[in-house]
N, C-alpha and C. Protein backbone atom coordinates (compact mmCIF):
# COMPACT_ATOMS: atom_id res chain seq x y z
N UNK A 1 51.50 135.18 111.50
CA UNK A 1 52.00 134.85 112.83
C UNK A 1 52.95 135.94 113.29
N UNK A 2 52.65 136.19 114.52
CA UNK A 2 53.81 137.88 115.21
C UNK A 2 54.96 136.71 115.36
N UNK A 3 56.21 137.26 115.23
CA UNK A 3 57.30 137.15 115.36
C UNK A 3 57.80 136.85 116.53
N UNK A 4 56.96 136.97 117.34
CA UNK A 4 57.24 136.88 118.71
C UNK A 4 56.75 135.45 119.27
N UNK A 5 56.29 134.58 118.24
CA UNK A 5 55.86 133.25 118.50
C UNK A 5 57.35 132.36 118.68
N UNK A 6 56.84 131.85 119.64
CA UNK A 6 58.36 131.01 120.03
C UNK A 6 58.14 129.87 119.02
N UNK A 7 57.35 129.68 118.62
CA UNK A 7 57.33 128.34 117.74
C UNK A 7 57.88 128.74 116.34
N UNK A 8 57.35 129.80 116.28
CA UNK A 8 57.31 130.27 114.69
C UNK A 8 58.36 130.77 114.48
N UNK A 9 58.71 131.09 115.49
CA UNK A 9 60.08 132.04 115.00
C UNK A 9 61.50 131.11 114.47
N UNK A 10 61.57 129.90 115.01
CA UNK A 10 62.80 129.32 114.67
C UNK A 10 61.84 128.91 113.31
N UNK A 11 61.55 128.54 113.04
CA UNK A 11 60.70 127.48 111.56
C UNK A 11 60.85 129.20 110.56
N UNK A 12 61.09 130.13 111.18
CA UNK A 12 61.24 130.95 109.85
C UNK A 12 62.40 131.07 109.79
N UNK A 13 63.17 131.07 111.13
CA UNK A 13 64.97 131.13 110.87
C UNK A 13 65.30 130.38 109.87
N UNK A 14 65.13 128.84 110.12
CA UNK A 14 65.20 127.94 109.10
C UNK A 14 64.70 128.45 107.48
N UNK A 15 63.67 128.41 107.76
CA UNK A 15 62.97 129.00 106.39
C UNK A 15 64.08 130.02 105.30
N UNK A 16 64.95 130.90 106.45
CA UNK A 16 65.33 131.97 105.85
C UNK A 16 66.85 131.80 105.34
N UNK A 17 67.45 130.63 106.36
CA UNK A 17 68.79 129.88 106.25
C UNK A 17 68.71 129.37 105.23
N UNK A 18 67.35 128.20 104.94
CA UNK A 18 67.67 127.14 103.58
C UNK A 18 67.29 127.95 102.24
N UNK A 19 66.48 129.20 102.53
CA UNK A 19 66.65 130.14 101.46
C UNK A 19 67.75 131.37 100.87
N UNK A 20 68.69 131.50 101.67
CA UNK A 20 69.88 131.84 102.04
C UNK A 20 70.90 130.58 101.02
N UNK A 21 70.88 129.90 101.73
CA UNK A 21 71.72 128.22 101.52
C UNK A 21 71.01 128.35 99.90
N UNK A 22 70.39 128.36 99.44
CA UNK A 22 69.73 127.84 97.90
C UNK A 22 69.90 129.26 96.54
N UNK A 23 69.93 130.30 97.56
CA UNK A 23 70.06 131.41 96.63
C UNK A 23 71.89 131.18 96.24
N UNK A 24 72.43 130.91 97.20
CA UNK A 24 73.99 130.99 97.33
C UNK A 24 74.32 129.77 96.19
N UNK A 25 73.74 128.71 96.14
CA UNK A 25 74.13 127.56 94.91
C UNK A 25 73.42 128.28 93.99
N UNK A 26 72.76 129.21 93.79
CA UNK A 26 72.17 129.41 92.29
C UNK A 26 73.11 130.59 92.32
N UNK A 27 73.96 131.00 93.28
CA UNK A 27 74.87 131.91 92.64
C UNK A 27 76.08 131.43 91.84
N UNK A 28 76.04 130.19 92.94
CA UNK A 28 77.37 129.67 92.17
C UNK A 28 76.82 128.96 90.90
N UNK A 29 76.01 128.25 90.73
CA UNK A 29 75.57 127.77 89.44
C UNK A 29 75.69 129.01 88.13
N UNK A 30 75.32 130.21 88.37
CA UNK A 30 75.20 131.71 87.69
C UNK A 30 77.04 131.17 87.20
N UNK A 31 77.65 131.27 88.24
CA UNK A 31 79.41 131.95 88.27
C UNK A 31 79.79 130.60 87.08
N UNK A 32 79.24 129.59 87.46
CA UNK A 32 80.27 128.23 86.29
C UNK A 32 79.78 128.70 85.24
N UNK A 33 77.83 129.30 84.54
CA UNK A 33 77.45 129.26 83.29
C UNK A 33 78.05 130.68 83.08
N UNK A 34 78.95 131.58 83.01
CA UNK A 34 78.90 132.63 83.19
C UNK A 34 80.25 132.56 81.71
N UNK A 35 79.75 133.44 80.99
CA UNK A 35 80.23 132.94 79.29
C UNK A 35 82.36 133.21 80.04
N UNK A 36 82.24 132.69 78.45
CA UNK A 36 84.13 131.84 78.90
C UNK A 36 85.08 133.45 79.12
N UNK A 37 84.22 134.53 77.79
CA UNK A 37 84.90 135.62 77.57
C UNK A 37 85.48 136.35 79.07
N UNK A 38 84.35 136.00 80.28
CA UNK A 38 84.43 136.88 81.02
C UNK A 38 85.00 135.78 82.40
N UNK A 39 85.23 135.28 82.22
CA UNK A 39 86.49 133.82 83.05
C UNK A 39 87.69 134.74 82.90
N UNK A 40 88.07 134.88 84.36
CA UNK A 40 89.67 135.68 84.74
C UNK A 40 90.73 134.85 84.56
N UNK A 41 91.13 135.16 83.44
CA UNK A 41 92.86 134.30 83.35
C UNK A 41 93.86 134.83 84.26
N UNK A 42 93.67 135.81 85.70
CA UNK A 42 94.38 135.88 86.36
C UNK A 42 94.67 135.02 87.89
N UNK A 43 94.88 133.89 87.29
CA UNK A 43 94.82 132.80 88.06
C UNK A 43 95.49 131.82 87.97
N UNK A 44 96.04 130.20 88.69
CA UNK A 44 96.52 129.53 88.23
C UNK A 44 95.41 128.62 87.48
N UNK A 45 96.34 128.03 86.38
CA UNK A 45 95.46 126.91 85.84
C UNK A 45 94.34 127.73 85.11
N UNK A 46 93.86 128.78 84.96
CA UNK A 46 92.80 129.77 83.82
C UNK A 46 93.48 128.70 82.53
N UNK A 47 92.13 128.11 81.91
CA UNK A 47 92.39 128.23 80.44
C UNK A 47 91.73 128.86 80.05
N UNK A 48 92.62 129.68 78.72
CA UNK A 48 91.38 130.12 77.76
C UNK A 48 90.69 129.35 76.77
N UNK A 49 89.75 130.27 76.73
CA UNK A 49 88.55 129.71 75.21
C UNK A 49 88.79 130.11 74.14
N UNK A 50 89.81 129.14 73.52
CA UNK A 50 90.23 129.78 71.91
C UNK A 50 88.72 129.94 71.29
N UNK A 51 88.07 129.31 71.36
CA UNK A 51 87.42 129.13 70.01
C UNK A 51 86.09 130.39 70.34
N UNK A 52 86.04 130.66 71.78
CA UNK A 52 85.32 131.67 72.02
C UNK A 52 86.39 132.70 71.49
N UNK A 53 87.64 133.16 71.52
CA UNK A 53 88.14 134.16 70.84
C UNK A 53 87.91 134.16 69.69
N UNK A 54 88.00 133.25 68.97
CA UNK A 54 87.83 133.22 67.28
C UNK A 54 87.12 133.40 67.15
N UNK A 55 85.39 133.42 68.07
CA UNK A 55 83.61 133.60 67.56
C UNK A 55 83.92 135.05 68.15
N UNK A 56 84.53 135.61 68.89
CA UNK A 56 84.25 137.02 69.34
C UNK A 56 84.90 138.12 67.81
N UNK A 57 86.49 137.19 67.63
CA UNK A 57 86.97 138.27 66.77
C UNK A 57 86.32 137.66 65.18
N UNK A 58 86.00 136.80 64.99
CA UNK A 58 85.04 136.40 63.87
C UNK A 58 84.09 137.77 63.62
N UNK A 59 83.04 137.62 64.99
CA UNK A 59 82.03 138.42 64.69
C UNK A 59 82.34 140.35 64.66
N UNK A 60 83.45 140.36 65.35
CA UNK A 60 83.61 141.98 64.54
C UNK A 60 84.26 142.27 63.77
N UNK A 61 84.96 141.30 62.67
CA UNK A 61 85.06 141.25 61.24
C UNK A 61 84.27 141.07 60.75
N UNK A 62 83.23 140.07 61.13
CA UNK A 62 81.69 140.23 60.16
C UNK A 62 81.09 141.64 60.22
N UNK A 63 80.66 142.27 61.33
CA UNK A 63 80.11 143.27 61.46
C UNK A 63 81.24 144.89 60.58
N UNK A 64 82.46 144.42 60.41
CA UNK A 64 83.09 145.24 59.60
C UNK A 64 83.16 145.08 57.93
N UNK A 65 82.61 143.85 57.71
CA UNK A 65 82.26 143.49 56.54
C UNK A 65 83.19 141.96 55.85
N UNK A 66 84.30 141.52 56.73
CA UNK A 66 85.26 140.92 57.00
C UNK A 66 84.72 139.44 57.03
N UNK A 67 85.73 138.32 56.82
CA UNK A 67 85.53 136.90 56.88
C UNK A 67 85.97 136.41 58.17
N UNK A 68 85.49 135.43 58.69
CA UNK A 68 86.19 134.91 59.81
C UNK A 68 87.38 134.50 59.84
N UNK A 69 88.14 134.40 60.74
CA UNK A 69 89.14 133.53 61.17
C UNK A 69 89.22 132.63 61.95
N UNK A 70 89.90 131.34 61.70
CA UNK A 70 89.77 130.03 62.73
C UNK A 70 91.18 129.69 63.06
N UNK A 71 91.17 129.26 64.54
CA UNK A 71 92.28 128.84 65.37
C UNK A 71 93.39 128.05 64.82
N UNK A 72 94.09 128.60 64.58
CA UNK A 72 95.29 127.98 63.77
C UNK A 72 96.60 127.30 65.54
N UNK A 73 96.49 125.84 64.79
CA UNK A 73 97.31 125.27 66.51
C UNK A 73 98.87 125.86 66.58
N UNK A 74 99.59 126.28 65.31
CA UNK A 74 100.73 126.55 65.41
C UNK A 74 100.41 128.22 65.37
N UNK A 75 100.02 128.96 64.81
CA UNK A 75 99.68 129.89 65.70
C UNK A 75 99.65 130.71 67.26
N UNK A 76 98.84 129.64 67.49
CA UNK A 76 98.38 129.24 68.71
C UNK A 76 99.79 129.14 69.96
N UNK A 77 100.65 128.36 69.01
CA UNK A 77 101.98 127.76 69.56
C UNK A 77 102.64 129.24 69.66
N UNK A 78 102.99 129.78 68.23
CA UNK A 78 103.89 131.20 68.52
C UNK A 78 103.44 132.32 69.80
N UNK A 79 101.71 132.43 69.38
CA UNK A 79 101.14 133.54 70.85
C UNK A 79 101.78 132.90 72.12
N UNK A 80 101.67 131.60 72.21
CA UNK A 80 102.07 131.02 74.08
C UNK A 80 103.64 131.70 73.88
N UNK A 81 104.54 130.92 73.37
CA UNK A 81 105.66 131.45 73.46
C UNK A 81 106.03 132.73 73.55
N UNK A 82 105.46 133.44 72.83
CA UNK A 82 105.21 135.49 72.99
C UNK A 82 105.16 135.59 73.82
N UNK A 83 103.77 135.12 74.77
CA UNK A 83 103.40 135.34 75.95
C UNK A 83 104.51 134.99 77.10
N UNK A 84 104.51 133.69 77.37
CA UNK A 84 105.48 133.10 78.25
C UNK A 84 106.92 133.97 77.80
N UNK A 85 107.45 134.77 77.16
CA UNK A 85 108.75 135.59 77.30
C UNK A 85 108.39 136.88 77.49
N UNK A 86 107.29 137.34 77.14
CA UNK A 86 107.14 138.32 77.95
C UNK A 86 106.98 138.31 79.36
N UNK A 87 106.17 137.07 79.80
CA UNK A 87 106.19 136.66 81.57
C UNK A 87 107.59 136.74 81.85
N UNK A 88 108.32 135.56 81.35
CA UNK A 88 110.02 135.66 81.75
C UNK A 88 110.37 137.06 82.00
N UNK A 89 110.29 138.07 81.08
CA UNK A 89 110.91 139.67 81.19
C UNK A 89 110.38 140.18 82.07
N UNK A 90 108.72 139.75 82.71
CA UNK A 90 107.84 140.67 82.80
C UNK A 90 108.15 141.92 81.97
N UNK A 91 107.78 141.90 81.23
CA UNK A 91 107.87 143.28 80.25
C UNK A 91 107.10 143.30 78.92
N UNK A 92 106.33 144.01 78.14
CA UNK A 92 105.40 144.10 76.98
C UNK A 92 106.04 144.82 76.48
N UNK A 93 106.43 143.58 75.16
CA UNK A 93 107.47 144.01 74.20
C UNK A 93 107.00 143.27 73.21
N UNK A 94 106.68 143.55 71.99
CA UNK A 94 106.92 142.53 70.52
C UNK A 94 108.25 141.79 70.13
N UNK A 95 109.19 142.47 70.74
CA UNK A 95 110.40 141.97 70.11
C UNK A 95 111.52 140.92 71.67
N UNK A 96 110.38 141.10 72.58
CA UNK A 96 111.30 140.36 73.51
C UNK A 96 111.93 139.02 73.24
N UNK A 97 111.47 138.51 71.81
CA UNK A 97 112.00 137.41 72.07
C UNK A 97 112.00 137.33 70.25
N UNK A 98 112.36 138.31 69.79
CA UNK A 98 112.81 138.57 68.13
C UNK A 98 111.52 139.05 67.59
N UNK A 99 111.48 139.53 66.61
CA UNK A 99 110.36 140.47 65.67
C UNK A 99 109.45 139.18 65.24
N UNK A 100 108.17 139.27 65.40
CA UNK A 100 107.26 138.78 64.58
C UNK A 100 107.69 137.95 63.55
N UNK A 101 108.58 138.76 62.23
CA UNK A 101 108.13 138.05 60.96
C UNK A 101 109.55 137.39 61.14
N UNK A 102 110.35 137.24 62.17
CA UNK A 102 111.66 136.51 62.34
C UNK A 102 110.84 135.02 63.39
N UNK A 103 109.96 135.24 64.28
CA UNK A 103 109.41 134.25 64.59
C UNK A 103 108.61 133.37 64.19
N UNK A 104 107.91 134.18 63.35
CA UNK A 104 106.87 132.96 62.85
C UNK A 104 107.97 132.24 61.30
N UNK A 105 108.77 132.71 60.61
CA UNK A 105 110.18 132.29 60.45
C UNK A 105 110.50 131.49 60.58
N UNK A 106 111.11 131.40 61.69
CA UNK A 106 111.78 130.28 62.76
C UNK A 106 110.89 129.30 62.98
N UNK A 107 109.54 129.36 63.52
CA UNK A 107 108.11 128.37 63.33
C UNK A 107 108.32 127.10 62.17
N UNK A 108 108.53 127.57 61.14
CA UNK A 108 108.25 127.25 60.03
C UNK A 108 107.02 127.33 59.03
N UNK A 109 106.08 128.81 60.16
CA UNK A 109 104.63 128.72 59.49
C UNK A 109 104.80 129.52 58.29
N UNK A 110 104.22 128.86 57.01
CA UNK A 110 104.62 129.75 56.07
C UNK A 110 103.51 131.42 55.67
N UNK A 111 103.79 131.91 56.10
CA UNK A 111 102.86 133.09 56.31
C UNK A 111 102.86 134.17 54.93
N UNK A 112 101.52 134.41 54.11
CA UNK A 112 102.06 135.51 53.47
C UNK A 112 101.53 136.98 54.32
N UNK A 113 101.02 136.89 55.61
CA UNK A 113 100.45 138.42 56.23
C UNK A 113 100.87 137.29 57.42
N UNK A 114 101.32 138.70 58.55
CA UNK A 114 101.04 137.84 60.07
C UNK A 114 101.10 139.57 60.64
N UNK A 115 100.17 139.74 61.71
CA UNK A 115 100.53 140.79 62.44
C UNK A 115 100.43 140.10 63.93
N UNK A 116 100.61 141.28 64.77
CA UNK A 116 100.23 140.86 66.54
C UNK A 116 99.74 141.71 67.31
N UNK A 117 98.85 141.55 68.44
CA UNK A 117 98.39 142.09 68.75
C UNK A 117 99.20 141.47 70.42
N UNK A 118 99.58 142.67 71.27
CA UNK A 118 100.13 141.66 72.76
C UNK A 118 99.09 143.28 73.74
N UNK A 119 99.13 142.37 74.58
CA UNK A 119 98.90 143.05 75.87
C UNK A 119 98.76 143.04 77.48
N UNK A 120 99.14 143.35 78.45
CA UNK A 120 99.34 142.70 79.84
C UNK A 120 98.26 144.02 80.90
N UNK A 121 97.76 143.14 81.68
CA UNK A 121 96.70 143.85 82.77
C UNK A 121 95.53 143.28 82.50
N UNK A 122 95.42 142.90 81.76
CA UNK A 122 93.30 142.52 81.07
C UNK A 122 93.62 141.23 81.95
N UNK A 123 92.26 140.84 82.68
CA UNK A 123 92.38 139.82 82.90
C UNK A 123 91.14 138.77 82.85
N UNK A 124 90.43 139.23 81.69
CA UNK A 124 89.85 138.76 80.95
C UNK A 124 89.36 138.66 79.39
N UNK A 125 89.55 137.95 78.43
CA UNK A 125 89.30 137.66 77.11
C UNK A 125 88.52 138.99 76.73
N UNK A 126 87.25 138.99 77.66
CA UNK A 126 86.37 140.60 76.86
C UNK A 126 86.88 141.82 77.56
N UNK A 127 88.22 141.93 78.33
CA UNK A 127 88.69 143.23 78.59
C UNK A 127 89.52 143.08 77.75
N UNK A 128 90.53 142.04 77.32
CA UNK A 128 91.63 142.13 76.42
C UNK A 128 91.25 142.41 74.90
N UNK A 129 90.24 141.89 74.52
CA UNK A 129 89.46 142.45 73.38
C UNK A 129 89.15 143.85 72.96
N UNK A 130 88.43 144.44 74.21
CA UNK A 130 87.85 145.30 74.18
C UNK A 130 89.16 146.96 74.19
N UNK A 131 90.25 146.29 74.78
CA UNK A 131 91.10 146.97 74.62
C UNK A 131 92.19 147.10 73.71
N UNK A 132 92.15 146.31 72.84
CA UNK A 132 92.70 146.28 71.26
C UNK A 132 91.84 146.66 70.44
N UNK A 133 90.47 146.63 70.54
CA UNK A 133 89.43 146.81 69.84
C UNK A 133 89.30 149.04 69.91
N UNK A 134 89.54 149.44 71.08
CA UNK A 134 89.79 150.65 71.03
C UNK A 134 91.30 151.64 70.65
N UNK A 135 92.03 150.68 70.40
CA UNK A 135 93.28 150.95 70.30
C UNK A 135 93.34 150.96 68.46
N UNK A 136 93.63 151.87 67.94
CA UNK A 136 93.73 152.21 66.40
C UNK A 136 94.71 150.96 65.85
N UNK A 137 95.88 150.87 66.04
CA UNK A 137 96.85 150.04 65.48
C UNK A 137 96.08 148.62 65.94
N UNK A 138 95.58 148.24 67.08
CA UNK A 138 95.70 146.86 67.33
C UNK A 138 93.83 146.47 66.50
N UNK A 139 93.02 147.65 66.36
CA UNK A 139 91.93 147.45 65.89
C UNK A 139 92.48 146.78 64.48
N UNK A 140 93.12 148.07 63.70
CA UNK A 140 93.34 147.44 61.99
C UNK A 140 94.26 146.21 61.97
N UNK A 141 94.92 145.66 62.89
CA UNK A 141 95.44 144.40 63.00
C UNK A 141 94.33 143.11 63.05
N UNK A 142 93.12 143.32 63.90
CA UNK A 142 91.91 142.68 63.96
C UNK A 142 91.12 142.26 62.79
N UNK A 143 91.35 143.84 61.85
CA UNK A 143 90.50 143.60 60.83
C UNK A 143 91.58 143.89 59.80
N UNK A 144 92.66 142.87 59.60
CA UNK A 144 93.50 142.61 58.67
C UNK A 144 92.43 142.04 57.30
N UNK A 145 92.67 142.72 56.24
CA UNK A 145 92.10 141.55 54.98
C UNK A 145 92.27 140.51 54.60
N UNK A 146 93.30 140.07 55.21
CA UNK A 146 93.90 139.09 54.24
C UNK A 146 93.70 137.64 55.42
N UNK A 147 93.68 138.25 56.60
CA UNK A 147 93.61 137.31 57.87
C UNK A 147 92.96 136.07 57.43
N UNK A 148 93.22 135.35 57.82
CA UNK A 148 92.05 133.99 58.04
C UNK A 148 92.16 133.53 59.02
N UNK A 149 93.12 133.13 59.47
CA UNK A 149 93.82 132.15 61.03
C UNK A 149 93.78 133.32 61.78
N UNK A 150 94.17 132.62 62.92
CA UNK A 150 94.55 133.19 64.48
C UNK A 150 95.27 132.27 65.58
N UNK A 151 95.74 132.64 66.38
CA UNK A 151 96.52 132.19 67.39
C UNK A 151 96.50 133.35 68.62
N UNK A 152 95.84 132.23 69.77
CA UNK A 152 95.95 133.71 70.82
C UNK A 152 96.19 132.78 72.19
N UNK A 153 96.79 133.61 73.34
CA UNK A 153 97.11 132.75 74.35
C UNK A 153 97.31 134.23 75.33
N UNK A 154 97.05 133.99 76.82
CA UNK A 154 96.88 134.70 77.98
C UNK A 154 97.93 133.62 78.87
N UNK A 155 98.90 134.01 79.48
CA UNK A 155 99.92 133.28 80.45
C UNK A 155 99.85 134.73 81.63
N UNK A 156 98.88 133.60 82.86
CA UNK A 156 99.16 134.08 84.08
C UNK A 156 100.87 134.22 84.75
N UNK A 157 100.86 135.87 85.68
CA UNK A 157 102.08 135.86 85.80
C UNK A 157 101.93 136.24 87.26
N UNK A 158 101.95 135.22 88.43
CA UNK A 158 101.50 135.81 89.52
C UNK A 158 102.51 137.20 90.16
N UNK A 159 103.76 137.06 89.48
CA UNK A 159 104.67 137.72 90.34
C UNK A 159 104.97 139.42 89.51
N UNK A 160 104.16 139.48 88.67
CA UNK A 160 104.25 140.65 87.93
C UNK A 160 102.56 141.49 88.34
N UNK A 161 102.95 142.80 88.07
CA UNK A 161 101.69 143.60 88.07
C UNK A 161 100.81 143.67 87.57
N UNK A 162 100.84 142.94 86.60
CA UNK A 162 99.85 142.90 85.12
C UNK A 162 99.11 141.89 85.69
N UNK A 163 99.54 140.58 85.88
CA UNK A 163 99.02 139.21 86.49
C UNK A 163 99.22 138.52 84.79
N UNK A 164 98.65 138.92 84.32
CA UNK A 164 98.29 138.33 82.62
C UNK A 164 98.80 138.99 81.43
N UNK A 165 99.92 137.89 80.95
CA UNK A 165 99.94 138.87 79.24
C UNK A 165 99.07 138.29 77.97
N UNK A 166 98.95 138.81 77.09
CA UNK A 166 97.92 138.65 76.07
C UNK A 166 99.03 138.31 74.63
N UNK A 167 98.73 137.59 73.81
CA UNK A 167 98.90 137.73 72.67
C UNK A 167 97.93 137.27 71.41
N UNK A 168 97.61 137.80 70.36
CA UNK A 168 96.76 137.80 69.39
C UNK A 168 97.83 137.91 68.14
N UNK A 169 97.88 136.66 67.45
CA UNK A 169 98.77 136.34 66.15
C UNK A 169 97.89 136.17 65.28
N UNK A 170 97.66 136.69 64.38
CA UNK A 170 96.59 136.46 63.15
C UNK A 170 97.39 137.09 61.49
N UNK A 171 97.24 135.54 60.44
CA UNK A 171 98.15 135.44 59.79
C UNK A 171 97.08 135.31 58.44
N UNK A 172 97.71 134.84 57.36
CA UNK A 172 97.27 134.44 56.08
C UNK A 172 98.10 133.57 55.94
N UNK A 173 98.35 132.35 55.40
CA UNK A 173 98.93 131.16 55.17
C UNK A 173 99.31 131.29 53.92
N UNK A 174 100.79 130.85 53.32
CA UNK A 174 101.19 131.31 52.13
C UNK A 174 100.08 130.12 50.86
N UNK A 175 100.09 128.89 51.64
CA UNK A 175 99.08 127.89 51.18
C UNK A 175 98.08 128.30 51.88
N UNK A 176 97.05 128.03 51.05
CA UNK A 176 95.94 127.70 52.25
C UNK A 176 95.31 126.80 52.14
N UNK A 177 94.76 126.20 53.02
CA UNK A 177 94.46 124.78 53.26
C UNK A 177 92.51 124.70 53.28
């Protein structure tokens, strides 16, 4: 049919609107299944996906020859607090709020290894990864030996430049359970 059909022509407008209208929900359907790693914690209310962190940094300790590590909740507890005082400072510091092996300390987690990994600007799980993962010190922190646990937490900071700080706590338990 020429285009120039008065009949035809609106019945394809339509045609082209509700195909328009249907591509646009399968975009958004795309954006919700769209894996957790790559969900922007620079936002309010972003949670992260611990347990997608633990299968990401799991699997490049496997691929280094390494055992997994699983989400430890007090862990978990020290990274937020890291995080949230570095928001308070806005500033990326390990020690903004006392050294590592004085915090987890104070915790009461009994740790025989703990390192950390922090970082602010990523504002997503596979940029924050990917950028400790190239970084020499924060790589061999990743692939600690002795690791088993982890604790990691991202605190949006709307009023800072970064938007997001990062922390990655990964320990050995003096017990282990």
């Amino acid at each position: 049919m020429p285009i120039s059909d008065p009949i035809a022509r609106p019945a394809r407008i339509a045609v082209c609107v509700l195909t328009l209208a249907l591509a646009g929900c399968a975009g958004d359907q795309f954006q919700a299944s769209q894996p957790s790693m790559y969900r922007s914690m620079a936002q309010a209310g972003a949670e992260l996906d611990t347990a997608a962190a633990a299968s990401m940094i799991s699997g490049y300790r496997a691929n280094n020859g390494l055992g997994a590590v699983t989400i430890d909740p007090e862990l978990t507890k020290l990274a937020e607090a890291q995080s949230r005082a570095m928001v308070a400072k806005d500033k990326l510091d390990h020690n903004v709020s006392g050294s590592l092996k004085d915090r987890v300390k104070k915790s009461g987690y009994d740790a025989r290894t703990a390192v950390e990994n922090i970082s602010a600007g990523y504002h997503t799980l596979a940029e924050a990864f990917s950028g400790w993962r190239d970084s020499p010190p924060h790589k061999a922190n990743m692939l600690n030996k002795s690791a088993t646990r982890m604790g990691i937490a991202a605190i949006y900071a709307p009023n800072s430049k970064y938007k997001v700080f990062w922390t990655l706590i990964m320990a050995q338990p003096d017990t282990p359970s």
